[in-house]
N, C-alpha and C. Protein backbone atom coordinates (compact mmCIF):
# COMPACT_ATOMS: atom_id res chain seq x y z
N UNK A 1 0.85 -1.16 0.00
CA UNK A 1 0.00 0.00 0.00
C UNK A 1 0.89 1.21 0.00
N UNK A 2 0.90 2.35 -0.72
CA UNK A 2 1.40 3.61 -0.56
C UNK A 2 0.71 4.31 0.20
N UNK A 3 1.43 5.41 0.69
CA UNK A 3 0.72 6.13 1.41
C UNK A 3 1.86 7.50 0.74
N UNK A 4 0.72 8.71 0.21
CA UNK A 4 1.62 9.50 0.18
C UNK A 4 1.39 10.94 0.88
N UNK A 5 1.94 12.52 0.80
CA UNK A 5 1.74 13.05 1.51
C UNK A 5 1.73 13.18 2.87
N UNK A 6 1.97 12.24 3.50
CA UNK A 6 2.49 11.88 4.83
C UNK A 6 3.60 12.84 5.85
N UNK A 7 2.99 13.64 6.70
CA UNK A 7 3.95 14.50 7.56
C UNK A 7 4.59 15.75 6.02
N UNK A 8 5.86 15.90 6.70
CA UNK A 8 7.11 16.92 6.14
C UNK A 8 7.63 15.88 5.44
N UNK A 9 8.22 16.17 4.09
CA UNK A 9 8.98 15.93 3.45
C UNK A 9 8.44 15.27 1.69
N UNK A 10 7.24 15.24 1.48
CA UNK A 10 7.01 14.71 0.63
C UNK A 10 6.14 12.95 0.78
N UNK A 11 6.25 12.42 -0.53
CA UNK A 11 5.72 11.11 -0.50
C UNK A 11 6.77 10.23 0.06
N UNK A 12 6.04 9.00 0.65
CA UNK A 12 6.51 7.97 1.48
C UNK A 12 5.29 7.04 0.94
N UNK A 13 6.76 5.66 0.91
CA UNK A 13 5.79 4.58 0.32
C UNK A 13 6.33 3.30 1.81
N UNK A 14 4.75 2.89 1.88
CA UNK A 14 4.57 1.43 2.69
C UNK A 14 4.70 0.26 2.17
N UNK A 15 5.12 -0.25 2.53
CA UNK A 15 5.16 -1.79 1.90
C UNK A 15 5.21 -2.78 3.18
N UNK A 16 4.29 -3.68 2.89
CA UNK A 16 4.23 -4.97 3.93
C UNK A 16 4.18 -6.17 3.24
N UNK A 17 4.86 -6.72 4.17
CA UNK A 17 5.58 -8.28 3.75
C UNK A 17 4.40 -9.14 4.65
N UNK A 18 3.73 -9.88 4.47
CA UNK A 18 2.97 -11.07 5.25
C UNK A 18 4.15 -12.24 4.92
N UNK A 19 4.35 -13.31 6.07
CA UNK A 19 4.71 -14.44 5.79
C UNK A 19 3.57 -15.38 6.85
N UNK A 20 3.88 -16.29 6.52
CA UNK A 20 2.68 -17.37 7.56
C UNK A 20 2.88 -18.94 7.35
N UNK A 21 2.60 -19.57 8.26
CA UNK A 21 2.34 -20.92 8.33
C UNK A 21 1.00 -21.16 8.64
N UNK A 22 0.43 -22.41 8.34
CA UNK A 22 -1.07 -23.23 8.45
C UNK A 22 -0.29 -24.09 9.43
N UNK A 23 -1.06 -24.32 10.75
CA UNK A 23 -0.60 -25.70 11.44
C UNK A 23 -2.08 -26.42 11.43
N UNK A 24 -1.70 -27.38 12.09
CA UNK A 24 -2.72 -29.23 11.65
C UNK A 24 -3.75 -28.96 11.70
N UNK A 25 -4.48 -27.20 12.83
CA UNK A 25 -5.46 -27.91 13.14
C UNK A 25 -6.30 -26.16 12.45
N UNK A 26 -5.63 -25.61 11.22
CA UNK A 26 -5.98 -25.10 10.21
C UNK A 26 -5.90 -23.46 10.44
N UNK A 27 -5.38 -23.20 11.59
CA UNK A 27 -4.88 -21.83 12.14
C UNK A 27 -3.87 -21.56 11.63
N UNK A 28 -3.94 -20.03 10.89
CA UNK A 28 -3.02 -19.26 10.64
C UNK A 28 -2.28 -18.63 11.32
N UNK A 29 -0.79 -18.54 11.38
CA UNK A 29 -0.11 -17.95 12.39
C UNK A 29 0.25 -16.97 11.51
N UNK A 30 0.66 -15.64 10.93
CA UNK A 30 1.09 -14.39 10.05
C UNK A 30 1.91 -13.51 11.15
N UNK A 31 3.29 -13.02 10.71
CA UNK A 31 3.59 -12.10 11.02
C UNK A 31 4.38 -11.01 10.17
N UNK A 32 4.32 -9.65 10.16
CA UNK A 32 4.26 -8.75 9.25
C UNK A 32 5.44 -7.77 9.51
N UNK A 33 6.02 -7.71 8.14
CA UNK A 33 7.41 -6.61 8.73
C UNK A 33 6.98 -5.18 7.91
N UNK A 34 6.96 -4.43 8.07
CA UNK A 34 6.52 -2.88 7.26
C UNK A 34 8.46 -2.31 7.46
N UNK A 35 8.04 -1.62 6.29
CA UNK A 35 9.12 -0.67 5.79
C UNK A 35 8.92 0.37 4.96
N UNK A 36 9.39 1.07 5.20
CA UNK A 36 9.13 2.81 4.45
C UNK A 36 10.27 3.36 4.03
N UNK A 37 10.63 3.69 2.20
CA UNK A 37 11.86 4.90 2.19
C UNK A 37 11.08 5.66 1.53
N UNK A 38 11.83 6.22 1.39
CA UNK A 38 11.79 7.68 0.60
C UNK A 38 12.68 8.75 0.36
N UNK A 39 12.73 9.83 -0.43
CA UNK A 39 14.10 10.53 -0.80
C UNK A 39 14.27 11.22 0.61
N UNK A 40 13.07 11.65 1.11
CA UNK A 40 13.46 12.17 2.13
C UNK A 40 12.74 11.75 3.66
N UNK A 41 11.90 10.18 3.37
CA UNK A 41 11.24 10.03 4.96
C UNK A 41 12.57 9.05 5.39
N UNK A 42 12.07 8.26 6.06
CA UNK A 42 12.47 7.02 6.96
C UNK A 42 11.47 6.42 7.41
N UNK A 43 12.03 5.29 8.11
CA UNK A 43 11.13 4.18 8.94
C UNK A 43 10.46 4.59 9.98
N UNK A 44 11.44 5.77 10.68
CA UNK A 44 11.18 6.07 12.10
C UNK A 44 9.68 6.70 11.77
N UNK A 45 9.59 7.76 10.35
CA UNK A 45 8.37 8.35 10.30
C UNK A 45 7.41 7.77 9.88
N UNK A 46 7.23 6.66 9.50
CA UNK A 46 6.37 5.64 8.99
C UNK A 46 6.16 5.59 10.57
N UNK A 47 7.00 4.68 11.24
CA UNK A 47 6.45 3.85 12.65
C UNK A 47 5.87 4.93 13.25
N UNK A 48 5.64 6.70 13.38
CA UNK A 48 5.53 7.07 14.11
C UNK A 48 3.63 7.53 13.63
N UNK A 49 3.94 7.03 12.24
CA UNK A 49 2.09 7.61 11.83
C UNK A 49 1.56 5.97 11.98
N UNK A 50 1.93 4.61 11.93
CA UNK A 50 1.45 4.09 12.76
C UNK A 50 0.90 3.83 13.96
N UNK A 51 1.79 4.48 15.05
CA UNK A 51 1.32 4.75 16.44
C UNK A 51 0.51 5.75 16.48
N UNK A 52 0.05 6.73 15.36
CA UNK A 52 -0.64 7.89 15.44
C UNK A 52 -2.21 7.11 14.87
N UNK A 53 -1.91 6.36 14.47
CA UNK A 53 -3.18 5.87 13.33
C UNK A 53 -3.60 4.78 14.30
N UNK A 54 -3.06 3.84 15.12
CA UNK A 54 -3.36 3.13 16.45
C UNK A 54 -4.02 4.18 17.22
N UNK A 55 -3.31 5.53 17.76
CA UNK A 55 -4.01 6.11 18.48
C UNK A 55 -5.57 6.73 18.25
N UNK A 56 -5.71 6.93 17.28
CA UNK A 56 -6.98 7.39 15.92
C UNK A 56 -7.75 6.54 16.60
N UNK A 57 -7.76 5.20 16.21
CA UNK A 57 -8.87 4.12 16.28
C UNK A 57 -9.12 3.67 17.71
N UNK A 58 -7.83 3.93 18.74
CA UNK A 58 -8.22 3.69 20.54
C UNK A 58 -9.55 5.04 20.64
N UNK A 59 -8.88 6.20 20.25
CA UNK A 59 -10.09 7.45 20.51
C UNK A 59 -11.40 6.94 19.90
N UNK A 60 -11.31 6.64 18.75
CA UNK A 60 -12.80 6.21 17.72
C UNK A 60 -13.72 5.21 19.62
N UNK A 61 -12.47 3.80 19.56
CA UNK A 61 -13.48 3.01 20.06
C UNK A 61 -13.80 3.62 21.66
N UNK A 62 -12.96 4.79 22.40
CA UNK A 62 -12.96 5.24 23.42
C UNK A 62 -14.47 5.66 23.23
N UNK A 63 -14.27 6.59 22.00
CA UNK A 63 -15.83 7.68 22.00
C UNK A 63 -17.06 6.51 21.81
N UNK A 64 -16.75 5.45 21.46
CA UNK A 64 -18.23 4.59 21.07
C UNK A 64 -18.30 4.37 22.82
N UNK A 65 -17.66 3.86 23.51
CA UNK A 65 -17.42 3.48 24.89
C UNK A 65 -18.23 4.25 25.72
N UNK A 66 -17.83 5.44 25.37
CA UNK A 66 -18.30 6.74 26.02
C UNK A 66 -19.74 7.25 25.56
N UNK A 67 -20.30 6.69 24.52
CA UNK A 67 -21.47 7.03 24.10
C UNK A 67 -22.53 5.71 24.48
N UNK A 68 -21.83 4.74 24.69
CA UNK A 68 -22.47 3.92 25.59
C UNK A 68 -22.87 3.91 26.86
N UNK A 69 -21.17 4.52 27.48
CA UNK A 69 -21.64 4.90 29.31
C UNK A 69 -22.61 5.44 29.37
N UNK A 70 -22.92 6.84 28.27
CA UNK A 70 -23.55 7.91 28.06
C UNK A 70 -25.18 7.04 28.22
N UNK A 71 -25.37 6.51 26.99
CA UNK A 71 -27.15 5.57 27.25
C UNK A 71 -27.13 5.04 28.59
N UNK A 72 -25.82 4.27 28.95
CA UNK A 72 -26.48 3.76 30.52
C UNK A 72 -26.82 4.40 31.40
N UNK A 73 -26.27 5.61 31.31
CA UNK A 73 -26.66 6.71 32.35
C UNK A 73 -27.40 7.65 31.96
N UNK A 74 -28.86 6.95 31.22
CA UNK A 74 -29.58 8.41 31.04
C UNK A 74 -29.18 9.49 30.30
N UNK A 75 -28.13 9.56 29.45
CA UNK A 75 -27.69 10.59 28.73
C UNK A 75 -26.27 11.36 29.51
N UNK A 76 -25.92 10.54 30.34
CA UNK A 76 -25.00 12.25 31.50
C UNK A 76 -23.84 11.29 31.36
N UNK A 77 -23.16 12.07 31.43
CA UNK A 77 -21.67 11.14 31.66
C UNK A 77 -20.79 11.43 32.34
N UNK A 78 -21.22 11.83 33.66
CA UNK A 78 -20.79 12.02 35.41
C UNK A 78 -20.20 10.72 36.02
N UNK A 79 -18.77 10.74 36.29
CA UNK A 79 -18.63 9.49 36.67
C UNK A 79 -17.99 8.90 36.20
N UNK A 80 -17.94 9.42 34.63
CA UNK A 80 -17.40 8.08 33.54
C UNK A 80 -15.39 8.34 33.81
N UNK A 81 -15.01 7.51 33.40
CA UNK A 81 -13.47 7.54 33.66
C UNK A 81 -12.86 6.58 32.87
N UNK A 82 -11.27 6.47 32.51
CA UNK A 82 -10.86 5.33 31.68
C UNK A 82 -11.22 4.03 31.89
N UNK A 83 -11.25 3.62 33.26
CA UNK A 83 -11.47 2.85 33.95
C UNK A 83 -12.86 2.18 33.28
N UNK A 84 -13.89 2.60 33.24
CA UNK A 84 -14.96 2.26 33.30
C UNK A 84 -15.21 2.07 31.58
N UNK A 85 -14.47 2.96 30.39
CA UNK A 85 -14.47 2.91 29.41
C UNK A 85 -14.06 1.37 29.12
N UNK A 86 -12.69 1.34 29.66
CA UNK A 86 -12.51 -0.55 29.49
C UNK A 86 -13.53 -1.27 29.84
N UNK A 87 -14.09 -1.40 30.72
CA UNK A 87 -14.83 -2.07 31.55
C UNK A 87 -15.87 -2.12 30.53
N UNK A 88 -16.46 -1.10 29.79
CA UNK A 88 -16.87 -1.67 28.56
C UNK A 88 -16.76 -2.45 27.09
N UNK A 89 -15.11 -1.34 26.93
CA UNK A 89 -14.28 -2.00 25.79
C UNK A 89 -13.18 -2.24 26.24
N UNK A 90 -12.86 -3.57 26.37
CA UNK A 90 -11.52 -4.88 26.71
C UNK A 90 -10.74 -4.19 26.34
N UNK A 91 -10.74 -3.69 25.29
CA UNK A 91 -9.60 -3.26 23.93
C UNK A 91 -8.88 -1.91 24.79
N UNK A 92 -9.63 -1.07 25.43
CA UNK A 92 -9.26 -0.05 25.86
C UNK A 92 -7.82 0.04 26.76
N UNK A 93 -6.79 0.41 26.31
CA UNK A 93 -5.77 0.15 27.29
C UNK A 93 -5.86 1.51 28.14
N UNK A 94 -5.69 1.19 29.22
CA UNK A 94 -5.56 2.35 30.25
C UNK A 94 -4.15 2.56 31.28
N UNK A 95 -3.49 3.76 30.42
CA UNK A 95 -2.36 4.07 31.44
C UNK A 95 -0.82 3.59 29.91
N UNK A 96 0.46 4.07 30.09
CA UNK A 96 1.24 3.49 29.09
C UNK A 96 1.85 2.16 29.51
N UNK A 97 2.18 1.07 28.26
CA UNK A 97 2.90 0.10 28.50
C UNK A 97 2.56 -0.79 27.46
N UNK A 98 4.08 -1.61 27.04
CA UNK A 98 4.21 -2.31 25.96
C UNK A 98 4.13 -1.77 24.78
N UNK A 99 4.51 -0.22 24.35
CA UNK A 99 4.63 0.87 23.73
C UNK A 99 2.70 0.99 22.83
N UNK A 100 2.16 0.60 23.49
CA UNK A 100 0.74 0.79 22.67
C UNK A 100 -0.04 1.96 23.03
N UNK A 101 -0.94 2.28 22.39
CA UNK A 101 -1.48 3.27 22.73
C UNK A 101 -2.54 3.28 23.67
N UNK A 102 -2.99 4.68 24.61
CA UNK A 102 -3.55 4.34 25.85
C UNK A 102 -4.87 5.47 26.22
N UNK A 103 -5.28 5.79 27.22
CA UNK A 103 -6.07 6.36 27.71
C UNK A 103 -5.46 6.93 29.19
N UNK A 104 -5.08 7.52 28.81
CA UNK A 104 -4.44 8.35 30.62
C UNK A 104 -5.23 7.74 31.37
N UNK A 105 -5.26 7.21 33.11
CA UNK A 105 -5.86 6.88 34.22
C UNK A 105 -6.87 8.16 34.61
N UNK A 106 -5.84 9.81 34.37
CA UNK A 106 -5.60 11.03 34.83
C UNK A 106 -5.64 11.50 33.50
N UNK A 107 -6.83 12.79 33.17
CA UNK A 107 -6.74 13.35 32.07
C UNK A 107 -7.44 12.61 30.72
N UNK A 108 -6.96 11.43 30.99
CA UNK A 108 -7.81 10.78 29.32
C UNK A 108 -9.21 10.86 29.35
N UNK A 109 -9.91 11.20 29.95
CA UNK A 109 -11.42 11.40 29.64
C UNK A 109 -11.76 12.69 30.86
N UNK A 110 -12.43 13.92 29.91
CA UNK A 110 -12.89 14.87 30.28
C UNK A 110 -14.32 14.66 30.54
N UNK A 111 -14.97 15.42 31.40
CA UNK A 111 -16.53 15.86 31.28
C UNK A 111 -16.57 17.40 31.55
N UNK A 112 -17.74 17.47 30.57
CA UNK A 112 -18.20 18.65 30.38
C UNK A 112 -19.73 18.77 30.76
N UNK A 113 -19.80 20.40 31.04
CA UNK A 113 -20.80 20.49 31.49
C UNK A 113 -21.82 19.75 32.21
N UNK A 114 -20.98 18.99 33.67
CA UNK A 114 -21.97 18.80 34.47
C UNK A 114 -23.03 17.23 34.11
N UNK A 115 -21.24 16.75 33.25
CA UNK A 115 -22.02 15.15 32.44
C UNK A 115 -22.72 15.54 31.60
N UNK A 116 -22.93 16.36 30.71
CA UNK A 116 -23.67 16.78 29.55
C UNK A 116 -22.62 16.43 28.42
N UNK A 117 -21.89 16.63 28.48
CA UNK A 117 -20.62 15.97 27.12
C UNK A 117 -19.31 15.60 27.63
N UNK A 118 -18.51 15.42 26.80
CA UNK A 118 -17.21 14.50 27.53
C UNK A 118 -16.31 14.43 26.21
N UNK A 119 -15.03 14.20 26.97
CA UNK A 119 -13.60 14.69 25.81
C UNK A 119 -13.01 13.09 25.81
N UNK A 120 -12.83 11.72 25.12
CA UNK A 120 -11.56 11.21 25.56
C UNK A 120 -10.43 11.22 24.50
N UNK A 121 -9.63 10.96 25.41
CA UNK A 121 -8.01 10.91 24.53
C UNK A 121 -7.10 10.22 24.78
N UNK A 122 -6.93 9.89 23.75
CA UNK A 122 -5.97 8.85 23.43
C UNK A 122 -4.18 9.22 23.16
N UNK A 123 -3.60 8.58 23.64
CA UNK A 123 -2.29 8.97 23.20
C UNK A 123 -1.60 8.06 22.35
N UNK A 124 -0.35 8.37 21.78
CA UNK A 124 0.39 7.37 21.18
C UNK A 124 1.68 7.64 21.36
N UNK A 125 2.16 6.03 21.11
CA UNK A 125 3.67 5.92 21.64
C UNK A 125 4.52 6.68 21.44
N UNK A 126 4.46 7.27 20.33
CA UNK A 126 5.05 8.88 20.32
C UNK A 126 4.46 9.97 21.01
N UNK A 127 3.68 9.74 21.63
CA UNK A 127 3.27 11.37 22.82
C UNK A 127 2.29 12.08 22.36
N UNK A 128 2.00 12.02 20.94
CA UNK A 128 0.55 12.67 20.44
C UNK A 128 -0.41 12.09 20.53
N UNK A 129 -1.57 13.04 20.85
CA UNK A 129 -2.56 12.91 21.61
C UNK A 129 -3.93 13.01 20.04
N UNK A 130 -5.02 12.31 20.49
CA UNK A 130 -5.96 12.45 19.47
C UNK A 130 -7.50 12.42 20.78
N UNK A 131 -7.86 13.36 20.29
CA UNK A 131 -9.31 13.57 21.01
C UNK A 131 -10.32 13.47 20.58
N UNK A 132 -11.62 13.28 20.84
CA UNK A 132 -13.23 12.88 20.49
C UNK A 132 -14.16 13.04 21.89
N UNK A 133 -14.79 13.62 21.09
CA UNK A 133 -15.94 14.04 22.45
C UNK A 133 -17.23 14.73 21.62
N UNK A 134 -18.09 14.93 22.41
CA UNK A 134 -19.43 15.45 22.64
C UNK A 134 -19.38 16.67 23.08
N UNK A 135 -20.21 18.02 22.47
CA UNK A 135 -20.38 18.89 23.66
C UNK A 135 -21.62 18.92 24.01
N UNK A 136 -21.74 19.48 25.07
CA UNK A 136 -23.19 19.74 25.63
C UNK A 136 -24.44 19.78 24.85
N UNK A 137 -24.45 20.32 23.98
CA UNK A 137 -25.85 20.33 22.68
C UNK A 137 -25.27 19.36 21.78
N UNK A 138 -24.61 18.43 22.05
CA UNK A 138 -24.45 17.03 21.06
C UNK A 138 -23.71 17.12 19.63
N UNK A 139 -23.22 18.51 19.90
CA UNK A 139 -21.95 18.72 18.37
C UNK A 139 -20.64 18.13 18.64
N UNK A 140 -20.35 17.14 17.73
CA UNK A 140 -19.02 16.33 17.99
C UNK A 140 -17.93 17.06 17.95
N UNK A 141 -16.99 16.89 18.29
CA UNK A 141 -15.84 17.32 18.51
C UNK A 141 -14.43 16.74 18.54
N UNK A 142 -13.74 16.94 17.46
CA UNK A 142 -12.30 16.62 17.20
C UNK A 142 -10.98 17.30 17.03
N UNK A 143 -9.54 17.35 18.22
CA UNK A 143 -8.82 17.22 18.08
C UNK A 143 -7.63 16.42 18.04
N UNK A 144 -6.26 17.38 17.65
CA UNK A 144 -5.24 16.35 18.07
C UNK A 144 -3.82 17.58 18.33
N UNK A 145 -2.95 16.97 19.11
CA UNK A 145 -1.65 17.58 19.06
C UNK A 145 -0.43 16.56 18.52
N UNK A 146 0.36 17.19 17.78
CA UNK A 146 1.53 16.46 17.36
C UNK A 146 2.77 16.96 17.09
N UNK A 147 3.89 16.37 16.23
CA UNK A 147 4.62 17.01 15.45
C UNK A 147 4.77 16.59 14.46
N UNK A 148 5.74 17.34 13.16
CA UNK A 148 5.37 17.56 11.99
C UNK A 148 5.46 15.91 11.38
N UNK A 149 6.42 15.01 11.92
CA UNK A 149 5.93 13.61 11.46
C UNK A 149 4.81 13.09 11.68
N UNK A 150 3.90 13.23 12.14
CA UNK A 150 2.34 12.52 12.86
C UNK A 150 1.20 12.91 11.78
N UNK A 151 0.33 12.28 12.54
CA UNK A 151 -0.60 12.04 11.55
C UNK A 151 -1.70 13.24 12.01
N UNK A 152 -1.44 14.61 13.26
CA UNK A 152 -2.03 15.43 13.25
C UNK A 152 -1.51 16.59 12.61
N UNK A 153 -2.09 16.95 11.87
CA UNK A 153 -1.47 18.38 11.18
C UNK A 153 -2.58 19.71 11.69
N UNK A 154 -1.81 20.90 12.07
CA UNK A 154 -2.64 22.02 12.46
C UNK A 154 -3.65 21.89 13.46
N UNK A 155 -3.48 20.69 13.85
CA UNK A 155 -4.58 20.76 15.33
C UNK A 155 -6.06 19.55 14.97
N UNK A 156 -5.86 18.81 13.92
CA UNK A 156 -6.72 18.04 12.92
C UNK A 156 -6.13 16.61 12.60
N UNK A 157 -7.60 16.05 12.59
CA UNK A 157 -6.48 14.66 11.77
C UNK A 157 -7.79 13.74 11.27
């Protein structure tokens, strides 16, 4: 797959290798090496819009999480915390470790107005942050912070 336009410097191309074995009892085992050049990227900036694009999809499934707490509670989302986001979605990692992307304990999920809307955020193993939330009258809301390798540009992504 290419990917171009990517960060500073121009186009950058992806390429992934699948290799795999079938064992007896018809399970696929696959594991995948990615590599990126370019005249002027590297690998490092590839791996780093990966961890940005991991972080993307923790926020996506954070905000479904959060729009769930949201129905269980009558609409308010007083209360809600990373904690409880897992507790709905497994997937949700909470806190850093094993370089994946996470949900602060502290900070990764805001409320607003009194449980009327709510911010969460996600980080990635590079330190940029991607946000999703609700405000109070139910207009969605998206940011992100990064640097110029990441997959947020100008405060957007």
């Amino acid at each position: 797959m290419a990917v171009t336009g990517c960060g500073s410097g121009g186009p950058k191309h992806v390429t992934k290798k699948r290799t795999g074995t079938v064992g007896h009892t018809g399970s696929t085992s696959a594991t995948s090496a990615t590599s990126a050049t370019s005249a002027t990227g590297s690998t490092s900036d590839a791996a780093a819009l990966s961890a940005d694009q991991t972080a993307e999809q923790l926020a996506h499934t954070a905000a479904s999480a959060a729009m769930t707490y949201g129905t269980n509670n009558n609409g308010n989302y007083s209360g809600m915390t990373a904690a409880a986001l897992h507790a709905l979605a497994g997937t949700i990692q909470v806190g850093p470790g094993a370089g994946n992307a996470y949900i602060t304990p502290s900070g990764g999920v805001t409320i607003l107005d009194s449980g009327a809307g709510f911010t969460v955020t996600a980080t990635s193993s590079t330190d940029d942050t991607f946000s999703i939330g609700e405000s109070a009258s139910g207009t969605p809301t998206q940011s992100c912070t990064g640097t110029a390798s990441s997959a947020c540009q100008n405060g957007s992504w």
